[in-house]
C-alpha atoms as a PDB file:
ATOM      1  CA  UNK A   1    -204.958  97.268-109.288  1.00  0.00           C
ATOM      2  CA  UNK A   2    -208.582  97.883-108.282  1.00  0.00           C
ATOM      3  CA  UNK A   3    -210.343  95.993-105.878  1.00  0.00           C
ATOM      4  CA  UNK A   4    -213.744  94.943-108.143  1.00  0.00           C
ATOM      5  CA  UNK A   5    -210.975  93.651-111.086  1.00  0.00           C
ATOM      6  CA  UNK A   6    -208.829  91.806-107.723  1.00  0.00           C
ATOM      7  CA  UNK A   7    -212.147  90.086-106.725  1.00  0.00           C
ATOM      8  CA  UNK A   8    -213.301  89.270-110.840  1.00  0.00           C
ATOM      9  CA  UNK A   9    -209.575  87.724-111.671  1.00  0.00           C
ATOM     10  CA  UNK A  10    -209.368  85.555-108.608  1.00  0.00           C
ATOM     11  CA  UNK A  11    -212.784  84.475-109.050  1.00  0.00           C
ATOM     12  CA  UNK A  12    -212.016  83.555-112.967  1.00  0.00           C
ATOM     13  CA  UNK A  13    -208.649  82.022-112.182  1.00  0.00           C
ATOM     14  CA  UNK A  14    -210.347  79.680-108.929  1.00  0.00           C
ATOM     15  CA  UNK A  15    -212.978  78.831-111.758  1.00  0.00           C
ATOM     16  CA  UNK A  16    -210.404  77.921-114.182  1.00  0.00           C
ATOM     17  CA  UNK A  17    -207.836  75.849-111.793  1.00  0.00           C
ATOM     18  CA  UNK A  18    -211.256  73.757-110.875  1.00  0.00           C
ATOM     19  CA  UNK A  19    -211.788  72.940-114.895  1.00  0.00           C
ATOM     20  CA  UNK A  20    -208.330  71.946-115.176  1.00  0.00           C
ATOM     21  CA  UNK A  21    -208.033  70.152-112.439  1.00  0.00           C
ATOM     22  CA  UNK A  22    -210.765  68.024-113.287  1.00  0.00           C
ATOM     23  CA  UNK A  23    -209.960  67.515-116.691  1.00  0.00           C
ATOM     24  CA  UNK A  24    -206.522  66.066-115.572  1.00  0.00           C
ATOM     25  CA  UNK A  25    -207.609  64.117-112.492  1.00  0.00           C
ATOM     26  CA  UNK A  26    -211.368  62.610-114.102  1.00  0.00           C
ATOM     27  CA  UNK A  27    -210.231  61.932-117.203  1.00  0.00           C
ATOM     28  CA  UNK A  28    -212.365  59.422-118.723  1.00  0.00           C
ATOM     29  CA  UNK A  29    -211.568  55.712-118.810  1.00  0.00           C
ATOM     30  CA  UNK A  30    -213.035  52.148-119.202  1.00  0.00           C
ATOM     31  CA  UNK A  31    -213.249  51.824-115.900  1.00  0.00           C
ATOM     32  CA  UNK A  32    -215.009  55.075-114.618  1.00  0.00           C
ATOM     33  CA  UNK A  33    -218.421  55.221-114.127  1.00  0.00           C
ATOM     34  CA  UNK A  34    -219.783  58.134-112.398  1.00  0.00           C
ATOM     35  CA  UNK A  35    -223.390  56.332-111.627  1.00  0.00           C
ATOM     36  CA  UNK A  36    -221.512  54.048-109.345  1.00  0.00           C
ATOM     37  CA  UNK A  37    -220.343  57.168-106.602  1.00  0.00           C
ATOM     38  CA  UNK A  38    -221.532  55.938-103.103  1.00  0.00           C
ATOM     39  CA  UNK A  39    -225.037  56.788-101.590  1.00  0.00           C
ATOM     40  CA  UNK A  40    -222.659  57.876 -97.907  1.00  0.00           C
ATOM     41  CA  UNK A  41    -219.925  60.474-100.719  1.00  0.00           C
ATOM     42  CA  UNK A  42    -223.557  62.422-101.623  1.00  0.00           C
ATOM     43  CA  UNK A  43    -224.793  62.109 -98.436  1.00  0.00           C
ATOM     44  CA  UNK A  44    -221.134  63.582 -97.037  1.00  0.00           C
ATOM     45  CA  UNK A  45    -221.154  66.289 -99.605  1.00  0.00           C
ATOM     46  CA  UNK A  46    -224.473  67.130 -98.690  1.00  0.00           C
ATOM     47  CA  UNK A  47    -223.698  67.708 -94.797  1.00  0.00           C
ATOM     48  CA  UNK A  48    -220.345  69.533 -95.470  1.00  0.00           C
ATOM     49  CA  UNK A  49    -222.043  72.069 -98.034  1.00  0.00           C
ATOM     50  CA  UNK A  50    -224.841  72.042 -94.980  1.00  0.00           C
ATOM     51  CA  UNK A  51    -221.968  72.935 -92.220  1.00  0.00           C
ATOM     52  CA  UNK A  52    -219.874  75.448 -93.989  1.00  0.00           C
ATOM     53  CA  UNK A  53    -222.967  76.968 -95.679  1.00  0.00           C
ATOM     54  CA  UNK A  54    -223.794  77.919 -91.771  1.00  0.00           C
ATOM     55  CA  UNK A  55    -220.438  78.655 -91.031  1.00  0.00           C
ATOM     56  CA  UNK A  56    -219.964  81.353 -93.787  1.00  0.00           C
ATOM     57  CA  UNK A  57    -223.412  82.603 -92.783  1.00  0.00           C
ATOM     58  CA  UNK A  58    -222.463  83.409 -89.421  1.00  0.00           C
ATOM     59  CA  UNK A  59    -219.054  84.809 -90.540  1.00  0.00           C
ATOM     60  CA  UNK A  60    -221.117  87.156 -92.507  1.00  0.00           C
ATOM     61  CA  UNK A  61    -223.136  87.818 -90.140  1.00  0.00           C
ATOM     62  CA  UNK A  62    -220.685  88.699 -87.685  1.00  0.00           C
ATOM     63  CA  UNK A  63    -218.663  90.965 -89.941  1.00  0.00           C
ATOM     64  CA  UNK A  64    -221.596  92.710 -90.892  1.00  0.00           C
ATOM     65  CA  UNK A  65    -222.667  93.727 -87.506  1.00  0.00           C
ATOM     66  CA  UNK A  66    -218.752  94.816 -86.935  1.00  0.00           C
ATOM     67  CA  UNK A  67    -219.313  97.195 -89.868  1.00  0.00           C
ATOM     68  CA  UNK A  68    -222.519  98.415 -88.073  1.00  0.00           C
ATOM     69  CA  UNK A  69    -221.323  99.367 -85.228  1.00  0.00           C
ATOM     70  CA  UNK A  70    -218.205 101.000 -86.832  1.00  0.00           C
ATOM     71  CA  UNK A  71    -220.328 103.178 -88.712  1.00  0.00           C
ATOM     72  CA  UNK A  72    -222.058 103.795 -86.311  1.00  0.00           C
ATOM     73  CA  UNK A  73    -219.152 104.844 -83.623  1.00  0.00           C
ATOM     74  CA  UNK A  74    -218.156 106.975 -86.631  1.00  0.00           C
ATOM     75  CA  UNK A  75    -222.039 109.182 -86.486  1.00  0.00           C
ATOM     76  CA  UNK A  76    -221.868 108.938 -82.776  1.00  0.00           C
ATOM     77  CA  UNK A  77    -218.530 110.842 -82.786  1.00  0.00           C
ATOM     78  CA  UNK A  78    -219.150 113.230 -85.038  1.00  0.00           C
ATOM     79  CA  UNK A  79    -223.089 113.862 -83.567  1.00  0.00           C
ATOM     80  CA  UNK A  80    -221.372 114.223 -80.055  1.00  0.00           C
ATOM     81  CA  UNK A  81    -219.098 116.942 -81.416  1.00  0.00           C
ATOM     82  CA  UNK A  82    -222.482 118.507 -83.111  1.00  0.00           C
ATOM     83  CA  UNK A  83    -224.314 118.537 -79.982  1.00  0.00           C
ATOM     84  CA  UNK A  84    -221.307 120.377 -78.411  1.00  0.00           C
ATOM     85  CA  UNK A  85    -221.185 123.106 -80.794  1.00  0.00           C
ATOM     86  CA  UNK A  86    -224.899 123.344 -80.762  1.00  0.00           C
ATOM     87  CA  UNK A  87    -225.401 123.926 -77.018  1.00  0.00           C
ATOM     88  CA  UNK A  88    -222.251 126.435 -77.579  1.00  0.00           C
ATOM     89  CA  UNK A  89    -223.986 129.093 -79.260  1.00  0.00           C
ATOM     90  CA  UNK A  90    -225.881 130.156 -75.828  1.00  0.00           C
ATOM     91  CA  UNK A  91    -222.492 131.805 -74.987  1.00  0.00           C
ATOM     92  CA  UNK A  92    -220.325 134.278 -75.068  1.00  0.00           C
ATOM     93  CA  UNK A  93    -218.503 135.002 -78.900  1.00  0.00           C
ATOM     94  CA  UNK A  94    -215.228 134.364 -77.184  1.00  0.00           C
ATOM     95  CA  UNK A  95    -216.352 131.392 -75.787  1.00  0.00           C
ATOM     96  CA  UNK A  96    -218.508 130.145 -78.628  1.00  0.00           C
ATOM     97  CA  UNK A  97    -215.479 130.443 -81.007  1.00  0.00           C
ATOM     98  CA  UNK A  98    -212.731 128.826 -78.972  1.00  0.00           C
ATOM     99  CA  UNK A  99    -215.249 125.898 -78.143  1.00  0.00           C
ATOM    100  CA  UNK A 100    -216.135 125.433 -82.674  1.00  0.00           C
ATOM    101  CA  UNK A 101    -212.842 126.450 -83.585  1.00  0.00           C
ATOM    102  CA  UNK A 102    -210.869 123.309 -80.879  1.00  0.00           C
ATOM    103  CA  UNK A 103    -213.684 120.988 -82.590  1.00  0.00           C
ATOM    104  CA  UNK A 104    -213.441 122.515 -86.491  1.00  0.00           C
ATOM    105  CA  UNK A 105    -209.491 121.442 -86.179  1.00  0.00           C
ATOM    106  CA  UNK A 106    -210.225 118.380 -84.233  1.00  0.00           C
ATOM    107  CA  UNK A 107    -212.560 117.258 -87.068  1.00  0.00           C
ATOM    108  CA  UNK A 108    -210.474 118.735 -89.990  1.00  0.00           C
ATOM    109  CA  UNK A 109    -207.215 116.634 -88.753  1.00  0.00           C
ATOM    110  CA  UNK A 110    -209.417 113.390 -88.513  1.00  0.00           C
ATOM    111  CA  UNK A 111    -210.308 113.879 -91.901  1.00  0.00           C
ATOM    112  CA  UNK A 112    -207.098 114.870 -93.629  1.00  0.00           C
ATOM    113  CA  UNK A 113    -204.630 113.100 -91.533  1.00  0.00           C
ATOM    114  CA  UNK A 114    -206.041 110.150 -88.760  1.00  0.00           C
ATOM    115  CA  UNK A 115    -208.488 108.738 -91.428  1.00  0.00           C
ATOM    116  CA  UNK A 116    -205.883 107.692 -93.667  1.00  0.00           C
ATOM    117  CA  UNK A 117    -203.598 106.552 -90.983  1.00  0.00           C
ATOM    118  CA  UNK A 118    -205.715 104.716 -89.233  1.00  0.00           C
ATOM    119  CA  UNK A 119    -206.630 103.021 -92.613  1.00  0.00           C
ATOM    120  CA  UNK A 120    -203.329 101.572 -93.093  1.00  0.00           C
ATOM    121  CA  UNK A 121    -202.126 100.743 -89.525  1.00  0.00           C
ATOM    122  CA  UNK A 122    -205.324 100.337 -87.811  1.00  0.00           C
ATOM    123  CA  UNK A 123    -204.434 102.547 -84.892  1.00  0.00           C
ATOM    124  CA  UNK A 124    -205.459 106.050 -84.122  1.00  0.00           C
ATOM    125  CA  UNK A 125    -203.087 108.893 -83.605  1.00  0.00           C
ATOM    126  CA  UNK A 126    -201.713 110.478 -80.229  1.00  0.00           C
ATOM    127  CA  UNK A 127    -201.831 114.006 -82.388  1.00  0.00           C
ATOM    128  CA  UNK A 128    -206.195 113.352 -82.589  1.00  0.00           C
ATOM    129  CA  UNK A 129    -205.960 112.408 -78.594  1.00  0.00           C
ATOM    130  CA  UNK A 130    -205.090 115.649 -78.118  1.00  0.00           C
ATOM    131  CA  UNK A 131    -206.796 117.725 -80.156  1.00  0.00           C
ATOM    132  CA  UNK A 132    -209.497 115.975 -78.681  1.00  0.00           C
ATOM    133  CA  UNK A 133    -208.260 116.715 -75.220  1.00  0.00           C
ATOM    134  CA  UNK A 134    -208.053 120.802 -76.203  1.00  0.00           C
ATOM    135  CA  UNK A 135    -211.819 120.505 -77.380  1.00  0.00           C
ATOM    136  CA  UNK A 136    -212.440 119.078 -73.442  1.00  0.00           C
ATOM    137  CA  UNK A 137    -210.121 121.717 -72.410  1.00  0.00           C
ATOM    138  CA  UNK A 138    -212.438 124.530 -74.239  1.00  0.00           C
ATOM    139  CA  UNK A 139    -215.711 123.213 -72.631  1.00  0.00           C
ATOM    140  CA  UNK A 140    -213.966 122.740 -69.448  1.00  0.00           C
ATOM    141  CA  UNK A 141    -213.252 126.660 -69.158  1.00  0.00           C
ATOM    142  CA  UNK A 142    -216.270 128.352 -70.800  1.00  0.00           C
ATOM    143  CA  UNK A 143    -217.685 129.429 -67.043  1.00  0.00           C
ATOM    144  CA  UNK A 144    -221.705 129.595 -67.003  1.00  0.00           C
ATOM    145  CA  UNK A 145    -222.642 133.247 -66.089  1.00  0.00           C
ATOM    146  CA  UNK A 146    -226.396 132.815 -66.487  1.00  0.00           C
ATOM    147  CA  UNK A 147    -228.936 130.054 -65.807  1.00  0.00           C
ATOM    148  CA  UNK A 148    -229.394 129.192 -69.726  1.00  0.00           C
ATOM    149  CA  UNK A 149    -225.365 128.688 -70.253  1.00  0.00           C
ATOM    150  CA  UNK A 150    -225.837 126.530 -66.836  1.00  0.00           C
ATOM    151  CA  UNK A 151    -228.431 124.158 -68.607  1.00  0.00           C
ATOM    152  CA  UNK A 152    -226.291 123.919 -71.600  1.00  0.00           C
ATOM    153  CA  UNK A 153    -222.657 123.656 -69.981  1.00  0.00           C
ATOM    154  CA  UNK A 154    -222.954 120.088 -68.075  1.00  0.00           C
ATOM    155  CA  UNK A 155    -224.590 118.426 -70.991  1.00  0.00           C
ATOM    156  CA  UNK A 156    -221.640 119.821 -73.299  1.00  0.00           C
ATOM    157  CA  UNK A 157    -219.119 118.179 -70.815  1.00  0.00           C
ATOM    158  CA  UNK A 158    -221.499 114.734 -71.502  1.00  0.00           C
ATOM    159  CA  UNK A 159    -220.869 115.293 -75.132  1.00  0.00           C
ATOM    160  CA  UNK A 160    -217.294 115.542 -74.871  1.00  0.00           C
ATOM    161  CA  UNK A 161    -216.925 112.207 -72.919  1.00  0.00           C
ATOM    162  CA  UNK A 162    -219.517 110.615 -75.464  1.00  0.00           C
ATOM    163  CA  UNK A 163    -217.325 111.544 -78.257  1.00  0.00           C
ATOM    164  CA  UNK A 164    -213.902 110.265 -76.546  1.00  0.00           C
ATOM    165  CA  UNK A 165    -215.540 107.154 -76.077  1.00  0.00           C
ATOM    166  CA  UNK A 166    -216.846 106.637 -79.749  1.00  0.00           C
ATOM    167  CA  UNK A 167    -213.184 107.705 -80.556  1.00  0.00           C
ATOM    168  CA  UNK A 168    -211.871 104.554 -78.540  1.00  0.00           C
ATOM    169  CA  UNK A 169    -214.538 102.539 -79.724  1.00  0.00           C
ATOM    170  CA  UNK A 170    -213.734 104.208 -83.443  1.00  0.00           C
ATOM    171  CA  UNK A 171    -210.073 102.478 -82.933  1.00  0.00           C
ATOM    172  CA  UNK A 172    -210.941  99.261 -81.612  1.00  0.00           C
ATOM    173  CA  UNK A 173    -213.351  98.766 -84.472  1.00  0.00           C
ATOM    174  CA  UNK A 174    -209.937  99.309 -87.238  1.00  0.00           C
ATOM    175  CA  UNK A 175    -208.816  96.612 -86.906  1.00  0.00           C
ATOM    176  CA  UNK A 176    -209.547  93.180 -88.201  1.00  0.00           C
ATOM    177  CA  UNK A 177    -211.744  91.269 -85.755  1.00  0.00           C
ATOM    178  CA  UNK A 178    -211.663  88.456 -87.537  1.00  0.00           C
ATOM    179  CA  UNK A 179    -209.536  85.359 -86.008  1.00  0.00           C
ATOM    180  CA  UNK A 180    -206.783  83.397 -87.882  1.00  0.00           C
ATOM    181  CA  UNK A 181    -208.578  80.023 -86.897  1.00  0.00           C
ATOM    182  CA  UNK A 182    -211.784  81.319 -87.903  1.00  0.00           C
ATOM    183  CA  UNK A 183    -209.656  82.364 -91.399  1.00  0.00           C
ATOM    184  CA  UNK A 184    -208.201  78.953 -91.397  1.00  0.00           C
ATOM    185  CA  UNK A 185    -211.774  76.912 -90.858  1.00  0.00           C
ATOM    186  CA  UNK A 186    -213.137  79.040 -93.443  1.00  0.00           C
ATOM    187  CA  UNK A 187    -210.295  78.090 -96.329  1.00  0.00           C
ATOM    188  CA  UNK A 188    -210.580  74.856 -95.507  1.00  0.00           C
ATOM    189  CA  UNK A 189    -213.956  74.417 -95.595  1.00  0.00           C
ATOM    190  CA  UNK A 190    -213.930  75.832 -99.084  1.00  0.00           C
ATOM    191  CA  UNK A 191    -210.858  73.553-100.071  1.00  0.00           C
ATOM    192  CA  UNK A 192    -212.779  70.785 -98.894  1.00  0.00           C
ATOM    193  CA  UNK A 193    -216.099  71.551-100.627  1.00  0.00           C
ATOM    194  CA  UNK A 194    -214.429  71.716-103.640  1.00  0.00           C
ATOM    195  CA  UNK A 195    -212.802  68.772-102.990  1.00  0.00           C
ATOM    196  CA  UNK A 196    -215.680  66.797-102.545  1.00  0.00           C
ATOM    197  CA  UNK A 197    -216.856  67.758-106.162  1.00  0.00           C
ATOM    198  CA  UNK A 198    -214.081  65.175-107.332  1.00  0.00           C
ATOM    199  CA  UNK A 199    -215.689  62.421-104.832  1.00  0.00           C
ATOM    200  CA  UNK A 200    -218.672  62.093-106.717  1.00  0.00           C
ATOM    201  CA  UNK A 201    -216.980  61.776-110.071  1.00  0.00           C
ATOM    202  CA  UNK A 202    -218.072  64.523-111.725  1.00  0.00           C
ATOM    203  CA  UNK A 203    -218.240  64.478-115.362  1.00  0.00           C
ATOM    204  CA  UNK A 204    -216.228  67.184-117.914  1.00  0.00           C
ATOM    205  CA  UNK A 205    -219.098  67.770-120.071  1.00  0.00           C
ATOM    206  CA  UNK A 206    -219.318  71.555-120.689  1.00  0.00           C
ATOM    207  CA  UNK A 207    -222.560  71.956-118.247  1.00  0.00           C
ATOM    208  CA  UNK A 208    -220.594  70.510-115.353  1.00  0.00           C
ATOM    209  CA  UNK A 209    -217.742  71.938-115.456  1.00  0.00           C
ATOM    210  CA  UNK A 210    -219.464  75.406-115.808  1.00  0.00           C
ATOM    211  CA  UNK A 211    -221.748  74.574-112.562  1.00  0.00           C
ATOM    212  CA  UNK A 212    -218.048  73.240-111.074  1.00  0.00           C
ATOM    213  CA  UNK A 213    -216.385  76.623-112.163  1.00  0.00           C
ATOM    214  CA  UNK A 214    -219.639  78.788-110.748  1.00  0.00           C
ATOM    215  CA  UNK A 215    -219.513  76.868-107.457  1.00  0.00           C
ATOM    216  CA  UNK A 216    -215.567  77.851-106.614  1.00  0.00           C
ATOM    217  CA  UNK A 217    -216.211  81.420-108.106  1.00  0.00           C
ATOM    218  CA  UNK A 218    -219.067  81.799-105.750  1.00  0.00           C
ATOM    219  CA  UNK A 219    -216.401  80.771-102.527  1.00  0.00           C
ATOM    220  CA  UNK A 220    -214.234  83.284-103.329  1.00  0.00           C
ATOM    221  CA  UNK A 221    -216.641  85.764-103.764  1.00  0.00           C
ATOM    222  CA  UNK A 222    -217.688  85.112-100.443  1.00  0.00           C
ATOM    223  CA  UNK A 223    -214.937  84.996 -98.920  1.00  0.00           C
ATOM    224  CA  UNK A 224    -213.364  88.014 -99.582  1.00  0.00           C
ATOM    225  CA  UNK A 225    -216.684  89.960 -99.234  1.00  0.00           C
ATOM    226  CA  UNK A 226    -216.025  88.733 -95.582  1.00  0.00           C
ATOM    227  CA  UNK A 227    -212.324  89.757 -95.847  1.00  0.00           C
ATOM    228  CA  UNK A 228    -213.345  92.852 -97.170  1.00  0.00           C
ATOM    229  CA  UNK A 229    -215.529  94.130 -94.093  1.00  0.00           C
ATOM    230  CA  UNK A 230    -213.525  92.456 -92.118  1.00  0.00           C
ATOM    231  CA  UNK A 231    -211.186  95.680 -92.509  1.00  0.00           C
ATOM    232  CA  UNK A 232    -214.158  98.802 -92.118  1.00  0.00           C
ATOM    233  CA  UNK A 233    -212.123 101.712 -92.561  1.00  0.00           C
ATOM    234  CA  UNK A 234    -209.892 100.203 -95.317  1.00  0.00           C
ATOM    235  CA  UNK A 235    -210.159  97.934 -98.004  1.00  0.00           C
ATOM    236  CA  UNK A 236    -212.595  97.259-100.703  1.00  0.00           C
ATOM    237  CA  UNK A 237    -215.755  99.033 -99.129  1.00  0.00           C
ATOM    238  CA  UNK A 238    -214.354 101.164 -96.267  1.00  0.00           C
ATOM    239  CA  UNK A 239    -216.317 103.428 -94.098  1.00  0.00           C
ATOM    240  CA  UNK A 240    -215.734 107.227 -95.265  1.00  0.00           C
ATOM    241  CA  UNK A 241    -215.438 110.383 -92.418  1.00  0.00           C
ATOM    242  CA  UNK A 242    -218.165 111.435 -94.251  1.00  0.00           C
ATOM    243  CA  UNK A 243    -220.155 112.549 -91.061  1.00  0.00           C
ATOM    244  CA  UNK A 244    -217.188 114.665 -89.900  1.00  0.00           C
ATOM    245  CA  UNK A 245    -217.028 116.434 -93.181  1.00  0.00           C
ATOM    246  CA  UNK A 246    -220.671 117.080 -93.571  1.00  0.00           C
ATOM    247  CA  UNK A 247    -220.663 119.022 -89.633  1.00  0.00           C
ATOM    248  CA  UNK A 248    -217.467 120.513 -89.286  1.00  0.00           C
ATOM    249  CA  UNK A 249    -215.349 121.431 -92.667  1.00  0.00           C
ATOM    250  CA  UNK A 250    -217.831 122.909 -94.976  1.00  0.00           C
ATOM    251  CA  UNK A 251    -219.857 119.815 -96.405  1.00  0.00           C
ATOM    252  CA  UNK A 252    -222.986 121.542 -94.561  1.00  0.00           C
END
């Protein structure tokens, strides 16, 4: 099933559990009288929409950033790997090849085979940490043999180590950062805003129950946005290898 239609049912059905629960619970009687909810339940419900309304702001927030920096550590990598075959071209054709052709196959497998991988597990492959290690390898032995090749071989070696680290940081970043007690304040901080609609007696005229229904949709919504990017490289809206196709396997 697609994501979008995922998000869109479970933010109908949340919608439509909330109508039906308050028709059952608040059904009218002779004895209910919604002008009589205590001035301390609004004042309650006001502070708790307050407090989560911050909370799920800075859960935002923080998985937002996450997805920064992992797209970032994702242009780093590939820009390192650039810069590499760049400087490159001031040697040798021997040279010049082995050094693209260790960081054409490095790139290609990251794109056809450790992208999707690391999508579902979260971990990177031992297979890229080598192929990585052959593009070091490559730098490694192209010997200077004039002043120009000099300039260009130590900041090459720079690159390489710039790229390993955006791969580790690349690997850290797939994987949920999110906490489970951070997951677990955040459902029931939505369980108990909802909850709080029933404190103050709500009616089940058709306006209210549609604002009621809006309210819970809008909870979900926001929580799995923050599920969603929770996850950067898989998921709903994951972060492509876009950068390593557009330097390395034809995309430019």
């Amino acid at each position: 099933m697609p994501h979008w239609l995922t998000l869109i049912l479970a933010m109908g059905a949340t919608g439509a559990l909330i109508v039906v629960i308050t028709k059952v619970v608040r059904r009218h009687g002779e004895d209910h009288d919604p002008s009589e909810t205590p001035d301390v339940i609004e004042y309650m419900t006001m502070m708790i929409g307050v407090v989560y309304a911050i909370v799920l702001g800075l859960a935002i927030a923080g998985v937002w950033e996450a997805r920064g920096e992992a797209t970032e550590t994702v242009r780093a990598e590939a820009q390192a790997l650039h810069e590499v075959s760049e400087r490159a071209q001031v040697f040798p054709k021997p040279v010049r090849e082995e050094i693209d052709g260790s960081i054409d196959v490095y790139a290609r497998y990251v794109v056809d085979k450790e992208w999707p991988q690391m999508a579902d597990d979260g971990q990177l492959t031992e297979r890229g940490d080598q192929l990585l290690d052959e593009v070091r390898e490559a730098v490694r032995e192209s010997e200077p043999r004039n002043e120009l090749q000099g300039q260009a071989y130590a900041p090459m070696v720079d690159q390489v180590a710039l790229a390993d680290e955006a791969r580790t940081n690349r690997g850290d970043a797939a994987e949920p950062a999110m906490p489970l007690v951070v997951w677990f304040g955040l459902i029931a901080g939505a369980l108990v805003s909802v909850g709080m609609i029933f404190a103050l007696q709500i009616r089940y005229t058709r306006r209210e129950l549609t604002v009621a229904g809006l309210y819970c949709a809008l909870f979900v919504f926001l929580l799995m946005l923050i599920w969603d990017m929770d996850a950067p490289f898989s998921r709903g809206m994951p972060i492509t290898a876009d950068p390593f196709i557009g330097h390395f396997t034809g995309g430019g």
